[in-house]
N, C-alpha and C. Protein backbone atom coordinates (compact mmCIF):
# COMPACT_ATOMS: atom_id res chain seq x y z
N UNK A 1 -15.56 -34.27 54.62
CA UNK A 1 -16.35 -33.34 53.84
C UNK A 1 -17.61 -34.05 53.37
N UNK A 2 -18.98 -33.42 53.68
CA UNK A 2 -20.20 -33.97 53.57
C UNK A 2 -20.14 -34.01 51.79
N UNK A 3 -21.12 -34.71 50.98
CA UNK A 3 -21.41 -34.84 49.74
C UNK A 3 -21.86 -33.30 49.47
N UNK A 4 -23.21 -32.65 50.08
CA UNK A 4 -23.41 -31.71 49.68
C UNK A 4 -22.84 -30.37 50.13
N UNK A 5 -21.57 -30.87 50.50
CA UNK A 5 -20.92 -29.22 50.61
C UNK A 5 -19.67 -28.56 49.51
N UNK A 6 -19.75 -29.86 48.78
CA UNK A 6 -18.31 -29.86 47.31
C UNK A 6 -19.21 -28.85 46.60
N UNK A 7 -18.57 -27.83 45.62
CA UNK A 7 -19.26 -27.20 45.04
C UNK A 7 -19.40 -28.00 43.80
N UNK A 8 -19.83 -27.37 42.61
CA UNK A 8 -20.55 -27.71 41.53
C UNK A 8 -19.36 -28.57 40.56
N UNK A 9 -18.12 -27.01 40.48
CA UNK A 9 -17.01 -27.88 39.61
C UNK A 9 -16.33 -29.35 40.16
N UNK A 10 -16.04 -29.51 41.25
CA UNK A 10 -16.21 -30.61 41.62
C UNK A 10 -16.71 -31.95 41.45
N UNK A 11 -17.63 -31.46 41.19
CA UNK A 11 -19.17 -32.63 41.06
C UNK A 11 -19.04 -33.27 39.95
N UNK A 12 -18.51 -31.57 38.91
CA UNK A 12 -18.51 -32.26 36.97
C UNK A 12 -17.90 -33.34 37.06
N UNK A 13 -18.48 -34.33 36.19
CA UNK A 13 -17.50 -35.03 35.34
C UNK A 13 -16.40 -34.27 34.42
N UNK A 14 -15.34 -35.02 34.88
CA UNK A 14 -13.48 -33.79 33.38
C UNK A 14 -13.49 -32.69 34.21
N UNK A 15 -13.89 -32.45 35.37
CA UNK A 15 -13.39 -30.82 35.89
C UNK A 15 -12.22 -31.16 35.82
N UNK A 16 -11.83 -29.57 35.64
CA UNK A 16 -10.22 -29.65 36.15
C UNK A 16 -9.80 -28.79 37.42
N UNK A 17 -11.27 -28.44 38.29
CA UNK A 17 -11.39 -27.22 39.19
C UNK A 17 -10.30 -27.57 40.61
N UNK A 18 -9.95 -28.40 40.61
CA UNK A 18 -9.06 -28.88 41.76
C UNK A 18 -7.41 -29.03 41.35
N UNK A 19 -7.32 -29.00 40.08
CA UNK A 19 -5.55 -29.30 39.44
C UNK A 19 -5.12 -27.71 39.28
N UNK A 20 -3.94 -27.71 39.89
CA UNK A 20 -3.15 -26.16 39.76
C UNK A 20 -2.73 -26.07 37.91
N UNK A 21 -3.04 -24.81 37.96
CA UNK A 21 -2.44 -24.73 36.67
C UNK A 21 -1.28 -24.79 35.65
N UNK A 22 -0.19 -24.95 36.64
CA UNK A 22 0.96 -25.53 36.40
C UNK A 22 1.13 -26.83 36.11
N UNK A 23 0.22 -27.84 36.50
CA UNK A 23 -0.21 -29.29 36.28
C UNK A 23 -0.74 -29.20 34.40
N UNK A 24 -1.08 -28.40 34.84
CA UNK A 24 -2.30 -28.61 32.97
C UNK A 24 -1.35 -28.26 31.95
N UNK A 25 -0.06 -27.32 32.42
CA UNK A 25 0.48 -27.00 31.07
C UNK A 25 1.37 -28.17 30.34
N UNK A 26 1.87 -28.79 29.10
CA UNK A 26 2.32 -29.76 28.25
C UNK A 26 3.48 -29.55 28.76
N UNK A 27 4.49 -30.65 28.62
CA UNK A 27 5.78 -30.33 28.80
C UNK A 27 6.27 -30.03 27.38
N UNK A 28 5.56 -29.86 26.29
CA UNK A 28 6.22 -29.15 25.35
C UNK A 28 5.54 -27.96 24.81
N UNK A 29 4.66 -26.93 25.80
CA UNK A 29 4.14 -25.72 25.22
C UNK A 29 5.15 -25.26 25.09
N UNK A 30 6.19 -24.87 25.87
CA UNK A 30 7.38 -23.81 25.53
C UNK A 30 8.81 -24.74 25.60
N UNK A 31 9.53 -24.38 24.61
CA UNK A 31 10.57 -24.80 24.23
C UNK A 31 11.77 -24.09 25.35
N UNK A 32 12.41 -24.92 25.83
CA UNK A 32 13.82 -23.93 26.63
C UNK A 32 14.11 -23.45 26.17
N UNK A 33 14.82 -22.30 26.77
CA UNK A 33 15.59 -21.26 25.89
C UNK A 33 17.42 -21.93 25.28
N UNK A 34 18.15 -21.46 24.42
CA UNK A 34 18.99 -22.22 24.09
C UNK A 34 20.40 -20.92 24.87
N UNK A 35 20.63 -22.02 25.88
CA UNK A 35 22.09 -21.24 27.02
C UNK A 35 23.45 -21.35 26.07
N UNK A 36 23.46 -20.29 25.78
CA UNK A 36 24.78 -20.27 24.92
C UNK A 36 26.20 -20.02 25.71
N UNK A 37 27.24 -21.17 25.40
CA UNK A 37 28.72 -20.67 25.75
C UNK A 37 28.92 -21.35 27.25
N UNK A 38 28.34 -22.39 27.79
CA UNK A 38 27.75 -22.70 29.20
C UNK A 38 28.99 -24.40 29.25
N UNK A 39 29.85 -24.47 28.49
CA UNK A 39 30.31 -25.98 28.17
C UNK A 39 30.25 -26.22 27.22
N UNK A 40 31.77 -27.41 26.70
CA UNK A 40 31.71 -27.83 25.78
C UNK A 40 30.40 -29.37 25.76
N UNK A 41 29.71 -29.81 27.25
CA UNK A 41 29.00 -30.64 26.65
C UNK A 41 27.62 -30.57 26.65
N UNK A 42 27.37 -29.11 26.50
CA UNK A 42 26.04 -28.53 26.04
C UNK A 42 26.04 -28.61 24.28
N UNK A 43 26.81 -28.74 23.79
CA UNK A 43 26.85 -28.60 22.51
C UNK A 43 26.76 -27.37 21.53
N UNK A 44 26.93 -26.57 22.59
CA UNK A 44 27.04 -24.14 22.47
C UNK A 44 27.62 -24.13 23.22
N UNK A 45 29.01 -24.65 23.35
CA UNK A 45 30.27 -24.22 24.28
C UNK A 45 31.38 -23.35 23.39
N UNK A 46 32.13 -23.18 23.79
CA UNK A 46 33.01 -22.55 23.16
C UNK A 46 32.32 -21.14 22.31
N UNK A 47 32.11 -21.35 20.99
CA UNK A 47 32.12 -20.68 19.70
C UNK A 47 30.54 -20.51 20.01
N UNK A 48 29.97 -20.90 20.74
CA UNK A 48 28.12 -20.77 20.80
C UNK A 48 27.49 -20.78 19.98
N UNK A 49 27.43 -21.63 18.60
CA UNK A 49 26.79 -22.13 17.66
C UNK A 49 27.46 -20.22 16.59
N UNK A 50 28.74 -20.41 16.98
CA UNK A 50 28.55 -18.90 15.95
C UNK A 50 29.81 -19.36 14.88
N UNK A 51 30.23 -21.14 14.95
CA UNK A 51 31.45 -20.97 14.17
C UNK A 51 33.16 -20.14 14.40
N UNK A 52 33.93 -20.74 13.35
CA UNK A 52 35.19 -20.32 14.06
C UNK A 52 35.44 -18.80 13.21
N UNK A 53 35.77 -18.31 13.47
CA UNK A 53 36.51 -16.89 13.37
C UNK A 53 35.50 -16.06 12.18
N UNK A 54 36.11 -15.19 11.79
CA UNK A 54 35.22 -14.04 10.80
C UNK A 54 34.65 -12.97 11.77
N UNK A 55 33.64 -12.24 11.30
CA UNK A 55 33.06 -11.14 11.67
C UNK A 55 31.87 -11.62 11.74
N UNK A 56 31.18 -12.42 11.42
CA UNK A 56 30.48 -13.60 11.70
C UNK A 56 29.95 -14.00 13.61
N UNK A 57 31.12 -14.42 13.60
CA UNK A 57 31.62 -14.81 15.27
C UNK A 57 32.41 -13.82 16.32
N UNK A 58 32.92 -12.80 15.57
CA UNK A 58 33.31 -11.52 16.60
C UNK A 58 32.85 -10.62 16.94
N UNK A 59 31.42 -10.16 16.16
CA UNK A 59 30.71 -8.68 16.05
C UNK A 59 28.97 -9.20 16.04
N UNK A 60 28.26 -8.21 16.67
CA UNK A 60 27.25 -8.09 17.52
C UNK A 60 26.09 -8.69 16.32
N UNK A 61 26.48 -8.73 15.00
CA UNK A 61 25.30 -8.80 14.11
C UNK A 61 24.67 -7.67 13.27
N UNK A 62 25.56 -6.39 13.19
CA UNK A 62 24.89 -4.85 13.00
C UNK A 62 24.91 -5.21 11.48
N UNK A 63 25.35 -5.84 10.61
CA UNK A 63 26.42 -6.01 9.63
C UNK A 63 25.25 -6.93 8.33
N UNK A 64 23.95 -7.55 8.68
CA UNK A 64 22.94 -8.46 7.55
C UNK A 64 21.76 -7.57 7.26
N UNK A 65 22.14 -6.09 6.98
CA UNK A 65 21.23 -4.84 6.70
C UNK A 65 21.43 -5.12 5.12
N UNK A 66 19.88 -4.91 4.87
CA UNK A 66 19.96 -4.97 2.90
C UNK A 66 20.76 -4.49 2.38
N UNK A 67 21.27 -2.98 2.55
CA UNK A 67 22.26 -2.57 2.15
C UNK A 67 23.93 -2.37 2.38
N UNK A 68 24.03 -3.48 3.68
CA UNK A 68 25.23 -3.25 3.79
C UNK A 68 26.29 -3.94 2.91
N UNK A 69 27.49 -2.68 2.74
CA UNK A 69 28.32 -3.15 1.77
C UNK A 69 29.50 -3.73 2.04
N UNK A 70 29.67 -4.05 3.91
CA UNK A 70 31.39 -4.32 4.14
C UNK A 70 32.06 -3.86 4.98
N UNK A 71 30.74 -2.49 5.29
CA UNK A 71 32.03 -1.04 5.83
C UNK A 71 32.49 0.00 4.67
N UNK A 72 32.43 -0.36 3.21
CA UNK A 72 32.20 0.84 2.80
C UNK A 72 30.33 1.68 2.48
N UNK A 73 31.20 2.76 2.17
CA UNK A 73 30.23 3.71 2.20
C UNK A 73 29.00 3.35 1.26
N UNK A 74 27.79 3.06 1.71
CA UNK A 74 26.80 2.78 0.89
C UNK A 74 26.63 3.30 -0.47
N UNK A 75 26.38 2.58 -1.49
CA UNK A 75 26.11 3.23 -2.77
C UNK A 75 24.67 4.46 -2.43
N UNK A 76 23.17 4.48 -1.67
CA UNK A 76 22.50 5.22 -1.74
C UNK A 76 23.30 6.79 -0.81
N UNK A 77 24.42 6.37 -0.26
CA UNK A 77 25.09 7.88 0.65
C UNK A 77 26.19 8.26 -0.28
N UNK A 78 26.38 7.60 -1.27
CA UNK A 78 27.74 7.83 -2.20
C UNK A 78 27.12 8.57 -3.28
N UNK A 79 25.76 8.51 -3.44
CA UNK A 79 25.25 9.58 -4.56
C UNK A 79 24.54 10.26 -4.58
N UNK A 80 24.91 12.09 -4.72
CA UNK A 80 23.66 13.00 -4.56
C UNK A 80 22.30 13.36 -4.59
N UNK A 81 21.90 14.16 -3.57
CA UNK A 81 20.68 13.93 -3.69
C UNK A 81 19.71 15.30 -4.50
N UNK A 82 18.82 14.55 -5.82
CA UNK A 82 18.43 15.89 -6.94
C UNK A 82 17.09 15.37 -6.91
N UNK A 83 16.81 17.32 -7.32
CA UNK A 83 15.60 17.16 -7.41
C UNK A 83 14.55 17.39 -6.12
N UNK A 84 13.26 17.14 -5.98
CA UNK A 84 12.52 17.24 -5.03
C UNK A 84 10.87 16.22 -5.38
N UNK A 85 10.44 16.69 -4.39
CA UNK A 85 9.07 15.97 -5.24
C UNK A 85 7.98 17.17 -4.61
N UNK A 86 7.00 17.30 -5.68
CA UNK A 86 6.08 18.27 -5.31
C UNK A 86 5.10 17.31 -4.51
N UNK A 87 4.75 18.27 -3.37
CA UNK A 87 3.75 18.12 -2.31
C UNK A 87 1.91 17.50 -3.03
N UNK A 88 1.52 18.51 -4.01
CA UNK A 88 0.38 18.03 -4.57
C UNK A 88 0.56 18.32 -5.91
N UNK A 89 0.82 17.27 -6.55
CA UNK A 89 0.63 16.86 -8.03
C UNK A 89 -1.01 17.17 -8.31
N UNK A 90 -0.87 18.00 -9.68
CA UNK A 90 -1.63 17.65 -10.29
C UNK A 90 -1.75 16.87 -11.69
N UNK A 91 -2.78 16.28 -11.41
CA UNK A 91 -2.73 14.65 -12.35
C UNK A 91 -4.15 15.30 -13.46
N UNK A 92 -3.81 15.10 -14.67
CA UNK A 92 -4.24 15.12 -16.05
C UNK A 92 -4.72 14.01 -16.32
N UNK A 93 -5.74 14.03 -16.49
CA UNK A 93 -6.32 12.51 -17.83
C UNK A 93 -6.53 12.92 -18.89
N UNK A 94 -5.75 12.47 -19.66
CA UNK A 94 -6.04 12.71 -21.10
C UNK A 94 -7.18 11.53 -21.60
N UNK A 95 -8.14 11.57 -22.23
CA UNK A 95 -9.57 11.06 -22.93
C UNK A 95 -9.21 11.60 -24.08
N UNK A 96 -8.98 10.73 -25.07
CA UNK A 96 -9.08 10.86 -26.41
C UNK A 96 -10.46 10.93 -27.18
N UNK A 97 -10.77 11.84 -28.09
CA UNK A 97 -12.52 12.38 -29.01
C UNK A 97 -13.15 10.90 -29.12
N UNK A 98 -11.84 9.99 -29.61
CA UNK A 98 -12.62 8.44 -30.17
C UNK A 98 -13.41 7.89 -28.42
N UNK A 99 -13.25 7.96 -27.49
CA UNK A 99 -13.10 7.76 -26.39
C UNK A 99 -15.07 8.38 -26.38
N UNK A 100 -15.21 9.41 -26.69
CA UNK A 100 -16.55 10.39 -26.54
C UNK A 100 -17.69 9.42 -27.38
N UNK A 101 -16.88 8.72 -28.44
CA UNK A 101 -18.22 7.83 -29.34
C UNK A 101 -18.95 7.12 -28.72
N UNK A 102 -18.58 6.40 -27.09
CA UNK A 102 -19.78 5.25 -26.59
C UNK A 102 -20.71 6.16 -26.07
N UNK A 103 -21.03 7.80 -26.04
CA UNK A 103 -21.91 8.60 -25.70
C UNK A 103 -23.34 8.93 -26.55
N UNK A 104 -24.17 8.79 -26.10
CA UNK A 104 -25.64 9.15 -26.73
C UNK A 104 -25.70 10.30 -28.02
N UNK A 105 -25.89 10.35 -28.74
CA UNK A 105 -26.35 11.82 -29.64
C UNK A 105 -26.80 12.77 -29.02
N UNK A 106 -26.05 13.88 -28.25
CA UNK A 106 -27.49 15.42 -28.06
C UNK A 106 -27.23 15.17 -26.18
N UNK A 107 -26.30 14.28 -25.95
CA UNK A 107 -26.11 13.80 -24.74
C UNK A 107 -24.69 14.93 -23.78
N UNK A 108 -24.48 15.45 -22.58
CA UNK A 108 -24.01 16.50 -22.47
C UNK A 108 -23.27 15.64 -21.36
N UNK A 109 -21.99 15.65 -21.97
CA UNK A 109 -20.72 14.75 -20.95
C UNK A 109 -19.72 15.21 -20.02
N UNK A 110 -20.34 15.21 -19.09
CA UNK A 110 -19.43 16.08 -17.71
C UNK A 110 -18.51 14.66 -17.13
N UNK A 111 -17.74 15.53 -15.94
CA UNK A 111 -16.82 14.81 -14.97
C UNK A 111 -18.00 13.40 -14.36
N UNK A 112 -19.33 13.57 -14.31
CA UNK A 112 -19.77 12.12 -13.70
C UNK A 112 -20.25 11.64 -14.37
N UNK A 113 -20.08 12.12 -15.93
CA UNK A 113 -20.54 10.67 -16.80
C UNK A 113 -19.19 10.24 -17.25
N UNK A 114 -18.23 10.96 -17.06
CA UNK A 114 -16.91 10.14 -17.50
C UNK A 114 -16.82 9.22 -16.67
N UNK A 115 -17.04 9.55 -15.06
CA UNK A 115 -16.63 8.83 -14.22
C UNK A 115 -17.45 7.30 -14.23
N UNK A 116 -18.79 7.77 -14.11
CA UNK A 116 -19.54 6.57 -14.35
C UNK A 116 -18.44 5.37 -15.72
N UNK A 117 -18.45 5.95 -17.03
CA UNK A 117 -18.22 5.22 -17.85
C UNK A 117 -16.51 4.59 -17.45
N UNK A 118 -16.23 5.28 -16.02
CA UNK A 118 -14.51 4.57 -15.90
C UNK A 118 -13.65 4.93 -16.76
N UNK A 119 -13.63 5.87 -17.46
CA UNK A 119 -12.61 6.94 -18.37
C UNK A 119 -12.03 7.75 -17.73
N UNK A 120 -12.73 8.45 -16.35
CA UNK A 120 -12.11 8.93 -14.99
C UNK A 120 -11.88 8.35 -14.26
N UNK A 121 -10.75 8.69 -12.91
CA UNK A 121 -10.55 7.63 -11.72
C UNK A 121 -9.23 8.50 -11.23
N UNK A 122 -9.96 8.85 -9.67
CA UNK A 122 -8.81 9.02 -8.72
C UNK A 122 -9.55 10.42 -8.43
N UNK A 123 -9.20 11.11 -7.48
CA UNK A 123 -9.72 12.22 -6.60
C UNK A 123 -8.72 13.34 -7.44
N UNK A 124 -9.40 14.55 -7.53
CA UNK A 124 -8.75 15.75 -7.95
C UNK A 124 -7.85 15.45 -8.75
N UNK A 125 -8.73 15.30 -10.21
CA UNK A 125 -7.76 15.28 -11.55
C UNK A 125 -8.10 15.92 -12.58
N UNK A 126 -7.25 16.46 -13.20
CA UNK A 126 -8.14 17.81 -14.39
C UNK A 126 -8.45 16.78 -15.73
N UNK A 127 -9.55 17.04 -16.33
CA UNK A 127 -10.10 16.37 -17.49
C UNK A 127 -9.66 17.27 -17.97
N UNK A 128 -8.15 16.37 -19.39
CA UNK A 128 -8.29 17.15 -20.78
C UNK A 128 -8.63 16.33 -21.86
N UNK A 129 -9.40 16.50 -22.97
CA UNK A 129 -9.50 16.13 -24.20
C UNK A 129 -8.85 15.99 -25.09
N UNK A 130 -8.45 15.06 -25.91
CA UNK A 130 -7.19 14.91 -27.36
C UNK A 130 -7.91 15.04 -28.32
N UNK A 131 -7.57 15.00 -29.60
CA UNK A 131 -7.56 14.90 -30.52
C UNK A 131 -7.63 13.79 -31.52
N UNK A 132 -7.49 12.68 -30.40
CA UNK A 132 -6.96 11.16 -31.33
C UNK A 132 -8.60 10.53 -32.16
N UNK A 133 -8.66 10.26 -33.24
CA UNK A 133 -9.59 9.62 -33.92
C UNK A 133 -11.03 10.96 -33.99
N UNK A 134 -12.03 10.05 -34.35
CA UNK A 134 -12.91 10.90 -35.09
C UNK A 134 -14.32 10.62 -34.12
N UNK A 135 -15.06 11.72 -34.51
CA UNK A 135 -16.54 11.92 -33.29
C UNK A 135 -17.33 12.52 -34.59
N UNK A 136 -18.64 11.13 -34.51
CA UNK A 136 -19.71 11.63 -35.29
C UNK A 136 -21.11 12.20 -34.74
N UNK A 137 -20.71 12.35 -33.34
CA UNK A 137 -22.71 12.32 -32.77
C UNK A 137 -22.05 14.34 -32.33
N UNK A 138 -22.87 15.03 -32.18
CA UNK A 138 -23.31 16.41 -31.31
C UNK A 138 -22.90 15.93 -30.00
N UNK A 139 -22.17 16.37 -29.03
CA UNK A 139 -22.14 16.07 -27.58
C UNK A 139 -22.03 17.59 -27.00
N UNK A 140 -22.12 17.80 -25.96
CA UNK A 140 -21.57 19.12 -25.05
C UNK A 140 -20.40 18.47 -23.91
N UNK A 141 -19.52 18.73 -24.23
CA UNK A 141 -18.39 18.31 -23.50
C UNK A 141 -17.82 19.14 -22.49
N UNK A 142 -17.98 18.71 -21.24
CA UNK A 142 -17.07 19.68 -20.22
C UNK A 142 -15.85 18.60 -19.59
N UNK A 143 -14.74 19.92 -19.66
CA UNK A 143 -13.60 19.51 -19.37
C UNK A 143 -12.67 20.02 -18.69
N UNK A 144 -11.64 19.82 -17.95
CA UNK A 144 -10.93 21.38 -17.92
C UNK A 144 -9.96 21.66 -18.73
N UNK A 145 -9.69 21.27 -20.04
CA UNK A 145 -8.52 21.25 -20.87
C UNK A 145 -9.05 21.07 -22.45
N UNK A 146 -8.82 21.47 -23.20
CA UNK A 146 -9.17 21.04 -24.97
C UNK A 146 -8.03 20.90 -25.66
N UNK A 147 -7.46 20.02 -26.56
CA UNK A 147 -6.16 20.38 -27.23
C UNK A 147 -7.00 20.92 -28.86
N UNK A 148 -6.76 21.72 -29.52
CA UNK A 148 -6.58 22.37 -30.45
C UNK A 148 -7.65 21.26 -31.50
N UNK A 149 -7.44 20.66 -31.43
CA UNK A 149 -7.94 19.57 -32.64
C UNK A 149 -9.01 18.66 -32.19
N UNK A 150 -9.26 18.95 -30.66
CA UNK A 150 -10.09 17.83 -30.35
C UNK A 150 -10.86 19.62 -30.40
N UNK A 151 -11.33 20.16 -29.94
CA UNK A 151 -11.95 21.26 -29.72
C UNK A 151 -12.95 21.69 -31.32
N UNK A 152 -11.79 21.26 -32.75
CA UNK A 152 -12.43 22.20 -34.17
C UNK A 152 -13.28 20.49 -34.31
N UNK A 153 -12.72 19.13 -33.75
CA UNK A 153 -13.70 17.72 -34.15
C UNK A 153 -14.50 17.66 -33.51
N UNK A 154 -15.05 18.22 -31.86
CA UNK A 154 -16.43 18.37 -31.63
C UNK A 154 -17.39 19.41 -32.17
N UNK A 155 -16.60 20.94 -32.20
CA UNK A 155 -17.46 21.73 -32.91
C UNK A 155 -18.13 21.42 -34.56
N UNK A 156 -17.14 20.85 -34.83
CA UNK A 156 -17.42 20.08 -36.49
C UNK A 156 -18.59 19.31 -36.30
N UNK A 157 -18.21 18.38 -35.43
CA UNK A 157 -19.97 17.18 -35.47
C UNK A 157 -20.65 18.04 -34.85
N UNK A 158 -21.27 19.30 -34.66
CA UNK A 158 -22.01 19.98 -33.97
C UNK A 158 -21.85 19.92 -32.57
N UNK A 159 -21.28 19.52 -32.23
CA UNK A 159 -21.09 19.66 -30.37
C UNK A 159 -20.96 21.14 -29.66
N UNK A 160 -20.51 21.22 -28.08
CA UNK A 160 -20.17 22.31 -27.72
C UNK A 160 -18.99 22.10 -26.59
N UNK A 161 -17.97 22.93 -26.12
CA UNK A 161 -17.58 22.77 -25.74
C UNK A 161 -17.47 23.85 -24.55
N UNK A 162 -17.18 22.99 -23.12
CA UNK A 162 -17.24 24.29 -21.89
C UNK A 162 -16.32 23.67 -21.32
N UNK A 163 -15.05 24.42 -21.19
CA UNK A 163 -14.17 24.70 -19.91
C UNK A 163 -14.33 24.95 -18.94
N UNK A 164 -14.12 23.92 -17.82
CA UNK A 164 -14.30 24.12 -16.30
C UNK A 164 -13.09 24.84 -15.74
N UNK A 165 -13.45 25.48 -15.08
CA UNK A 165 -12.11 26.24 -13.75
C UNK A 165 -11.95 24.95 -12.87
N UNK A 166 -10.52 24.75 -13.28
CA UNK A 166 -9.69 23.95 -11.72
C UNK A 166 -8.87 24.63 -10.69
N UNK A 167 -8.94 24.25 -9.54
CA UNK A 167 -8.49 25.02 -9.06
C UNK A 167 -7.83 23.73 -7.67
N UNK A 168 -6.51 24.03 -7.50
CA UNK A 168 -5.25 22.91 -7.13
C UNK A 168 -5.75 22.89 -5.45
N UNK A 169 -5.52 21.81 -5.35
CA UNK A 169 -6.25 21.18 -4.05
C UNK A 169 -5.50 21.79 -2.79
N UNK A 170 -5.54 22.59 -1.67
CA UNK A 170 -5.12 23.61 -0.82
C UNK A 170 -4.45 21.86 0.43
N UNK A 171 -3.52 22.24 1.43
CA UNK A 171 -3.30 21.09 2.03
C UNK A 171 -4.22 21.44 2.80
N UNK A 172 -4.51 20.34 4.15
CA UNK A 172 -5.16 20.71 5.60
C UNK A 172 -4.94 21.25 6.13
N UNK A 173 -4.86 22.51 6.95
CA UNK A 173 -4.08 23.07 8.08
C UNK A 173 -4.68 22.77 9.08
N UNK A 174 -3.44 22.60 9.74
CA UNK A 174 -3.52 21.53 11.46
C UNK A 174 -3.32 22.92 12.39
């Protein structure tokens, strides 16, 4: 073979373009597999690394489930099942009046200035108002809920109050 007819990989210096790839692999990329039950002087003869007797060494393994109890009847199948869970909750935030004081004087507090201030949080939730502590500035408060006492402590500091219509979130239809 003339010099200039070897191709390029060849030529490199460290090619490896001429070694089969069975050459390149380590003799320890892959570990043997471990032959179970093959002789006692494999050292997995007999008992095949499973020990002497029990259920342990006689049965397939169905038996190291979190809940298994033995063969008896699971405590979660041994007790009825109550109750249900509703499909779409609706979720309430209650915001207490003291809650309304980090707001401006004459300042009109809807669902995105609650949200801004992080007093709201989470998708489709009805704003109601409490009663807890005291409100000295005028605000206009929208909500979808008033309890009784938070409603006569904004009108008292001059505020106003407007009830929003909610209306419960419909599923997707597929």
């Amino acid at each position: 073979m003339s010099e200039n007819s070897r191709t390029t990989a060849e030529l490199r210096p460290g090619s490896c373009a001429h070694i089969t790839p069975t050459r390149l692999r380590q003799p320890s990329a892959r570990t043997k597999e471990k032959r179970l039950g093959r002789g006692v002087g494999t050292g997995l003869g007999k008992t095949a690394g499973r020990g002497q007797k029990g259920q342990k060494a006689r049965h397939g393994g169905d038996f190291g489930k979190t809940h298994f109890q033995g063969g008896q009847t699971p405590i979660q199948r041994r007790l009825p099942k109550r109750g249900f869970r509703v499909p779409f909750p609706v979720q309430t935030i209650a915001i207490n009046v003291t809650a309304l004081d980090r707001f401006e004087k004459g300042q009109a507090v809807d669902e995105a200035l609650l949200r801004q201030a992080r007093l709201v949080q989470g998708r489709d939730v009805r704003i109601k108002i409490l009663g807890e502590g005291n409100l000295d500035k005028a605000l206009t408060v929208s909500a979808h809920a008033f309890s009784k006492s938070a409603q006569e402590k904004i009108e008292k500091a001059g505020g106003k109050v407007v009830l929003l219509p909610y209306s419960v979130p419909q599923a997707a239809e597929s």
